[in-house]
Protein backbone atom coordinates (compact mmCIF):
# COMPACT_ATOMS: atom_id res chain seq x y z
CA UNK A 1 -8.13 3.34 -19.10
CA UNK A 2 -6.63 0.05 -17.59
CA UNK A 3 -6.03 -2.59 -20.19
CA UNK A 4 -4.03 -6.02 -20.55
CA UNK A 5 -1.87 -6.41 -23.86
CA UNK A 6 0.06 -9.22 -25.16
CA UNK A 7 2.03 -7.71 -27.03
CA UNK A 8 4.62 -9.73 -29.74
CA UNK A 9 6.44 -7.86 -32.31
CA UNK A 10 7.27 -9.38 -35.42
CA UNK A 11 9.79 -8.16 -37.93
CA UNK A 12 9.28 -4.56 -39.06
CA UNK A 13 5.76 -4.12 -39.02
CA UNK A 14 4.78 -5.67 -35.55
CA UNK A 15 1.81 -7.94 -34.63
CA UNK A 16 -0.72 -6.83 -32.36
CA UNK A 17 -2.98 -9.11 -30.38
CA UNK A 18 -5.03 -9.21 -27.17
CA UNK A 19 -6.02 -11.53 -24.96
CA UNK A 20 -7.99 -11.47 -21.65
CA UNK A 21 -6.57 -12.65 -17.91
CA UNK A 22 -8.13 -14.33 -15.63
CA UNK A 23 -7.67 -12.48 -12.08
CA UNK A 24 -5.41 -15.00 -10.92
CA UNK A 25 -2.46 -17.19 -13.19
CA UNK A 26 0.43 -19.17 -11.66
CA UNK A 27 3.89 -17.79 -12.05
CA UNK A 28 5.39 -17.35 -14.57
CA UNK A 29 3.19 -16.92 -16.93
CA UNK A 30 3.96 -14.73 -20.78
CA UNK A 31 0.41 -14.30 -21.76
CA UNK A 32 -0.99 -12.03 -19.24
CA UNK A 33 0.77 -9.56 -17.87
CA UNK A 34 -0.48 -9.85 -14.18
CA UNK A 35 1.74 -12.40 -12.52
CA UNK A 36 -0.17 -13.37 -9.03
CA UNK A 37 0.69 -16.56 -7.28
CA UNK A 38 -2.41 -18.57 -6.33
CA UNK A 39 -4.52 -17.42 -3.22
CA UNK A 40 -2.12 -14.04 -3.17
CA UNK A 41 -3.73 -11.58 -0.44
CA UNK A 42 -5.43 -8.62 -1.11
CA UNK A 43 -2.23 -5.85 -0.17
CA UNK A 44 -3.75 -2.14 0.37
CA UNK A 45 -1.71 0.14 -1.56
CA UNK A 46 0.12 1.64 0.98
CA UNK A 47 2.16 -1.75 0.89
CA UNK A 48 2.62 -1.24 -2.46
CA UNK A 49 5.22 0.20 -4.48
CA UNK A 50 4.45 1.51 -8.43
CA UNK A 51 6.90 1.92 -10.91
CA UNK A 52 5.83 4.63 -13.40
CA UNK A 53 7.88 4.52 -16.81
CA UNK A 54 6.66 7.86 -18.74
CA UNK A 55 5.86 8.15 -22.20
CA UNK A 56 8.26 11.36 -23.13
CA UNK A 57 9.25 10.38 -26.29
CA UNK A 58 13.03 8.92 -27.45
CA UNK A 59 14.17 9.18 -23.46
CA UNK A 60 13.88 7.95 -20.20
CA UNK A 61 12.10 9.19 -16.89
CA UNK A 62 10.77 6.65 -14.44
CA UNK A 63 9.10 7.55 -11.17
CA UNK A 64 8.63 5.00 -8.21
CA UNK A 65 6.60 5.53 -5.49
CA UNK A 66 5.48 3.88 -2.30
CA UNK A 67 3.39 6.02 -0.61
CA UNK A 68 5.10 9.39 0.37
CA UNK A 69 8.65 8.26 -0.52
CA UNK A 70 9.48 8.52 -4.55
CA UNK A 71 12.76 8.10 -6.77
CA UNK A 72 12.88 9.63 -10.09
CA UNK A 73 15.28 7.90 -12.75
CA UNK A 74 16.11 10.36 -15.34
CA UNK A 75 14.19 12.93 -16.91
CA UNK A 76 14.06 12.61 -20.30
CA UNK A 77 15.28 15.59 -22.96
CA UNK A 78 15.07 19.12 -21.74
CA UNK A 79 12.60 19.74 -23.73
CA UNK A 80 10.29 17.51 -21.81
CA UNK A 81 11.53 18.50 -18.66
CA UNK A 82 7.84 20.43 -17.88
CA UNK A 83 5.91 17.08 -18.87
CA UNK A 84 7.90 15.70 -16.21
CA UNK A 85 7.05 17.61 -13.53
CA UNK A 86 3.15 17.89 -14.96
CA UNK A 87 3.97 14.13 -14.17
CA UNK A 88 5.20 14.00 -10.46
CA UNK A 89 2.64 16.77 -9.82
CA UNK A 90 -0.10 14.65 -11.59
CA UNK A 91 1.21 11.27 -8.61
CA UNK A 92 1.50 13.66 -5.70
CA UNK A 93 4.87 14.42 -5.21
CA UNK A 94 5.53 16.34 -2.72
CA UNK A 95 9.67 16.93 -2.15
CA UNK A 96 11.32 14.49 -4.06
CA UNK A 97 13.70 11.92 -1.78
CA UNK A 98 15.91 10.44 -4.77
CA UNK A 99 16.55 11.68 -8.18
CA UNK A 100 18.88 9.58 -10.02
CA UNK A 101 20.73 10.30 -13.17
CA UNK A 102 21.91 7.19 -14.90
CA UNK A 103 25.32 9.11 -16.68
CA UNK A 104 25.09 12.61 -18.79
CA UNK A 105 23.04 11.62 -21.60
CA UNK A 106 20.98 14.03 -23.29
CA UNK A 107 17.87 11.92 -23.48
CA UNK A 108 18.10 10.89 -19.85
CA UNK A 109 19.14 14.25 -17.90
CA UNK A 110 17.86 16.83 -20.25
CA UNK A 111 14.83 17.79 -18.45
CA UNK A 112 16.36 17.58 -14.78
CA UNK A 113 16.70 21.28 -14.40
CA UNK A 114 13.36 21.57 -14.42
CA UNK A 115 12.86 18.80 -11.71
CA UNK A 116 15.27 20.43 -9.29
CA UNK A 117 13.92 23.77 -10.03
CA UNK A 118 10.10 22.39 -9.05
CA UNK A 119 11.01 20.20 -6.21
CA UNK A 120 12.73 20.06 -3.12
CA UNK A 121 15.55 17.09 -3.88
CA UNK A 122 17.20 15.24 -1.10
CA UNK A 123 19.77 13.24 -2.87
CA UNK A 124 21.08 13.48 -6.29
CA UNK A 125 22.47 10.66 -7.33
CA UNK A 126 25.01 10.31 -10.55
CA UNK A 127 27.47 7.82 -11.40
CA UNK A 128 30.11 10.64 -11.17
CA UNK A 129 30.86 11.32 -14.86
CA UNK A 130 31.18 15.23 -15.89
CA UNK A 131 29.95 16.69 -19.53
CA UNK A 132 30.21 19.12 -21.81
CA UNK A 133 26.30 18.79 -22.84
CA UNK A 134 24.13 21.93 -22.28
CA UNK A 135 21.88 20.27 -20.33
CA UNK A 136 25.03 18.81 -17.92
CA UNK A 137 25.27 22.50 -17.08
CA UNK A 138 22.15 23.53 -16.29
CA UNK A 139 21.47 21.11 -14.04
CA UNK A 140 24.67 21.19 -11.77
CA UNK A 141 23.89 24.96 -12.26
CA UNK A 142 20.61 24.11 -9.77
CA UNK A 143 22.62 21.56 -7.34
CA UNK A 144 23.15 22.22 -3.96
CA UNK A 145 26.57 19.99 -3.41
CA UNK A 146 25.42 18.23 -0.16
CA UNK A 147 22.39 16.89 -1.93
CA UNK A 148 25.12 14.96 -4.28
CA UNK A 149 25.42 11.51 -4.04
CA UNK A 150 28.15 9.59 -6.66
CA UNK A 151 26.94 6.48 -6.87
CA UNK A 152 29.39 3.47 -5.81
CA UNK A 153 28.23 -0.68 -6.57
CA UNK A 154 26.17 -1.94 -3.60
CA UNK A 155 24.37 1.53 -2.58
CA UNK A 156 21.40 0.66 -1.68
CA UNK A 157 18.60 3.08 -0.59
CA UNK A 158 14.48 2.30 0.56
CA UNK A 159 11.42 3.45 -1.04
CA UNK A 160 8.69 2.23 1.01
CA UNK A 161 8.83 -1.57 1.76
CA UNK A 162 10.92 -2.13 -1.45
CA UNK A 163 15.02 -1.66 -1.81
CA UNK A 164 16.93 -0.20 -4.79
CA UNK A 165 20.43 -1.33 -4.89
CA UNK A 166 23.17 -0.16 -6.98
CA UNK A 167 24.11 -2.94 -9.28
CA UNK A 168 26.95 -0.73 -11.39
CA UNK A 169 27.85 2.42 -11.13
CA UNK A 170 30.61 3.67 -13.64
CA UNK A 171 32.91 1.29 -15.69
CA UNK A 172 35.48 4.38 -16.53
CA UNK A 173 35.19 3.95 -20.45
CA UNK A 174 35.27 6.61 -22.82
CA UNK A 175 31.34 6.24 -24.13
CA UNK A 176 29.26 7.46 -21.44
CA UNK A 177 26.37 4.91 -22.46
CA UNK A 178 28.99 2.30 -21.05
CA UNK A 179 29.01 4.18 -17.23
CA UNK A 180 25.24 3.61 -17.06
CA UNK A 181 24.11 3.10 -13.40
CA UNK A 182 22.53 -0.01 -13.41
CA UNK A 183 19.50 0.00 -10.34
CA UNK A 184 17.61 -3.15 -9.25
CA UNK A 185 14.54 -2.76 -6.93
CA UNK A 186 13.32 -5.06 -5.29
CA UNK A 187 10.29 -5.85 -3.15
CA UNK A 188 9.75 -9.58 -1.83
CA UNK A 189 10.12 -11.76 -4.51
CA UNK A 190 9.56 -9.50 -7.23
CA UNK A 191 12.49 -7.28 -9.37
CA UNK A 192 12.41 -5.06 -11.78
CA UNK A 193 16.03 -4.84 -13.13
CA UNK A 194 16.86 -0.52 -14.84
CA UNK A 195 19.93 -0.70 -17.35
CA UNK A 196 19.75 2.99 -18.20
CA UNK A 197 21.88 3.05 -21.66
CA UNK A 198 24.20 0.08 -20.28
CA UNK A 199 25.36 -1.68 -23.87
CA UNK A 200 27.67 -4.63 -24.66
CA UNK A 201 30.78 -4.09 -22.62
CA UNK A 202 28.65 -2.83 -19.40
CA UNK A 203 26.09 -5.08 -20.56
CA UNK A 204 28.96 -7.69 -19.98
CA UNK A 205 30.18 -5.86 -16.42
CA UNK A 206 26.63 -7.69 -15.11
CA UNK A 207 26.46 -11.37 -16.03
CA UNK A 208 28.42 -12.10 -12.97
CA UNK A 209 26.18 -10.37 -10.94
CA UNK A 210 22.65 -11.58 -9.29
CA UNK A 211 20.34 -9.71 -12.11
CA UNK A 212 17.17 -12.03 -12.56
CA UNK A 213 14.54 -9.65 -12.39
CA UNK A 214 10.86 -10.00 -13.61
CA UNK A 215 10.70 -7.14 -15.29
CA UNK A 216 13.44 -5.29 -17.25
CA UNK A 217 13.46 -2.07 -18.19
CA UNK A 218 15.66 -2.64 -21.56
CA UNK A 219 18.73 -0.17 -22.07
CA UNK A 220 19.45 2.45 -25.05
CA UNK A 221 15.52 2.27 -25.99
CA UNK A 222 15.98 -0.99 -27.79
CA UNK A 223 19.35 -0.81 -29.50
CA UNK A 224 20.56 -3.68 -30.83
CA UNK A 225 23.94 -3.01 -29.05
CA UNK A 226 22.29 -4.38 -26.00
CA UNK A 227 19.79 -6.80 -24.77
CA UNK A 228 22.05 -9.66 -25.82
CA UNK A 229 20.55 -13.68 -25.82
CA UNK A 230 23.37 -14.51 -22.75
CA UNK A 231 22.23 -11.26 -20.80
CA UNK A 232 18.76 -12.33 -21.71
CA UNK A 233 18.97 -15.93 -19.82
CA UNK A 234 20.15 -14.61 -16.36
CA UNK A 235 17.60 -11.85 -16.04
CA UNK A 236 14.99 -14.10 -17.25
CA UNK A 237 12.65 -11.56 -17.38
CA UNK A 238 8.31 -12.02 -17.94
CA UNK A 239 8.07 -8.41 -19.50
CA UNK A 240 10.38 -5.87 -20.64
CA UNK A 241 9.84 -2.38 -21.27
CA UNK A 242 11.49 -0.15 -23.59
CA UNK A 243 10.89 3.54 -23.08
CA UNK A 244 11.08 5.31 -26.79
CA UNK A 245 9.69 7.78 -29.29
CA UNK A 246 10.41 9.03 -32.65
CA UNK A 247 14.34 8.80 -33.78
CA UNK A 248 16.85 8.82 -36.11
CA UNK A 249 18.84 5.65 -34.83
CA UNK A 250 16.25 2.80 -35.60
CA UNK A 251 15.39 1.76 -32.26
CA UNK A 252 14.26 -0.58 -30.99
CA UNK A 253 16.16 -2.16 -33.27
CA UNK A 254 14.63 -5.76 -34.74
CA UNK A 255 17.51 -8.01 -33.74
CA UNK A 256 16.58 -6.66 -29.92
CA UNK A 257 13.05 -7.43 -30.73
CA UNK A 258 13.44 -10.63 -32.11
CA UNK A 259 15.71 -11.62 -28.86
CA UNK A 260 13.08 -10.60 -26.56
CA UNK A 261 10.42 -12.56 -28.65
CA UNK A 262 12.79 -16.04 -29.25
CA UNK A 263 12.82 -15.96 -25.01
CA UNK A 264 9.16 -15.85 -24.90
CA UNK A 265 9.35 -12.07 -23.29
CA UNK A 266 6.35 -9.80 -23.41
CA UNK A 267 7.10 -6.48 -24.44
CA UNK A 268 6.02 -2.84 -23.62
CA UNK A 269 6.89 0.21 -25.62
CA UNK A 270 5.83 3.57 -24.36
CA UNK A 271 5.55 5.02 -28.47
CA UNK A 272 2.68 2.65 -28.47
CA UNK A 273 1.22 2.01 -24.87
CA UNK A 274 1.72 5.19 -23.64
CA UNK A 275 2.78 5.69 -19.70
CA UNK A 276 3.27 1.82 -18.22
CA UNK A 277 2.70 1.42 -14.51
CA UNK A 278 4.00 -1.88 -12.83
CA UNK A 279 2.30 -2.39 -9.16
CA UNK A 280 4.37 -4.43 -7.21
CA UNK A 281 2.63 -6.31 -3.49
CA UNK A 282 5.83 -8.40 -2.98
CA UNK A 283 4.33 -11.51 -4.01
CA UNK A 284 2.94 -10.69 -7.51
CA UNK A 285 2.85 -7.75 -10.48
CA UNK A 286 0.65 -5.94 -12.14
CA UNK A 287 1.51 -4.07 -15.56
CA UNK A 288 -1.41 -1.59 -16.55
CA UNK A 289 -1.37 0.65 -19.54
């Protein structure tokens, strides 16, 4: 069921509060989170493009879509890897153009096997980084090397009318959260900006980089490693996301919260909205939970 939340969280135990939209609001706007410019025009949704972030848990897997062409971001732990393709399945996938792994992270490439094992892939796309991690195994164990992309600043592929562009790719440090790909897509005048787990010293790699985006898909699940008030004020973000589930490390953490709140940002976790879609026409947005 479609609804609109504003949703602020305050401190530990969170406020919760709704509030109705009228169909159409100037941009920007942080209490509703459809952002339409007056007199936008109706766009059928084969001009559209929909950014799916899933609600697996403590991980990330994001699908976009514009009518036959889709890119999957990550896939979540492996042992969510069958939700996942329940998931695809569930939006009509049919082969599967892009699949992109943000760096060898557990919680993001876990449940990739199972993605290449159900789907035809075309590209694979990493940031280059090898691992020792179980799950690293299994899926190289499924690639077929031509479909492998490594991912290099300023790759830039289309899904539909919209462009994803590489904004960072691999920083070479020794903590693999730091080699997140960092992905913006855009689609007319509307970005949605996907860190991955890219924390303070990648998180620093970006601010000299064009990153405004009106949505942002925040990185580590909320840590408070990243997110920072300086990162915060070039993005200049209307919503942010954070994809997260049960864990043992806190997040999101409440300094991240409280950074997104002090910029007037609304905020969208999965542990309590469930699967968020984001419609994008080019002109306007459209978050529905």
């Amino acid at each position: 069921m479609n609804k609109t939340i504003l949703l602020i969280i305050l401190g530990i135990i969170g406020l919760i509060s709704i509030s109705a939209c009228t169909p159409v609001q100037e941009c920007p706007q942080l209490t509703c989170p459809i952002c339409k410019a007056p007199n936008t025009p109706i766009v059928s949704q084969k001009a559209m493009v929909f950014t799916y972030f899933m609600d697996i848990g403590h991980g990330d897997a994001t699908l976009i879509k514009s009518g036959e062409t889709e890119m999957l971001i990550d896939c979540g732990k492996n042992s969510v890897g069958p939700a996942v393709v329940d998931f695809l399945k569930l939006k009509q996938v049919g082969d599967l153009e892009y699949l992109m792994i943000t760096h060898p992270d557990s919680e993001h490439l876990g449940g990739c096997d199972d993605v290449l094992k159900a789907f035809k892939v075309h590209s694979l796309i990493t940031n280059g980084e090898s691992s020792e991690l179980t799950g690293y195994t299994e899926v190289m164990a499924e690639l077929d090397t031509e479909q492998h992309i490594i991912a290099s600043k300023g790759n830039a592929w289309n899904i539909g009318p919209a462009e994803m562009r590489i904004i960072q790719a691999n920083n070479g440090l020794t903590d693999s959260d730091q080699n997140s790909i960092v992905s913006k897509l855009t689609y007319g005048t509307m970005d949605i900006l996907l860190t991955g787990d890219c924390i303070d010293k990648c998180e620093d790699t970006l601010l000299n980089n064009d990153i405004q985006s009106e949505i942002l898909k925040v990185a580590g699940h909320g840590t408070k490693y990243a997110t920072d008030t300086d990162f915060l004020e070039l993005v200049k973000p209307q919503a942010a996301i954070i994809q997260t589930g049960t864990n043992s490390y806190g997040h999101p953490a409440d300094e991240t919260l409280d950074r997104l709140n002090q910029e007037g940002i609304l905020i969208y976790k999965t542990d309590i909205e469930g699967d968020i879609t984001v419609s994008l026409t080019g002109e306007s947005y459209e978050i529905i939970t």
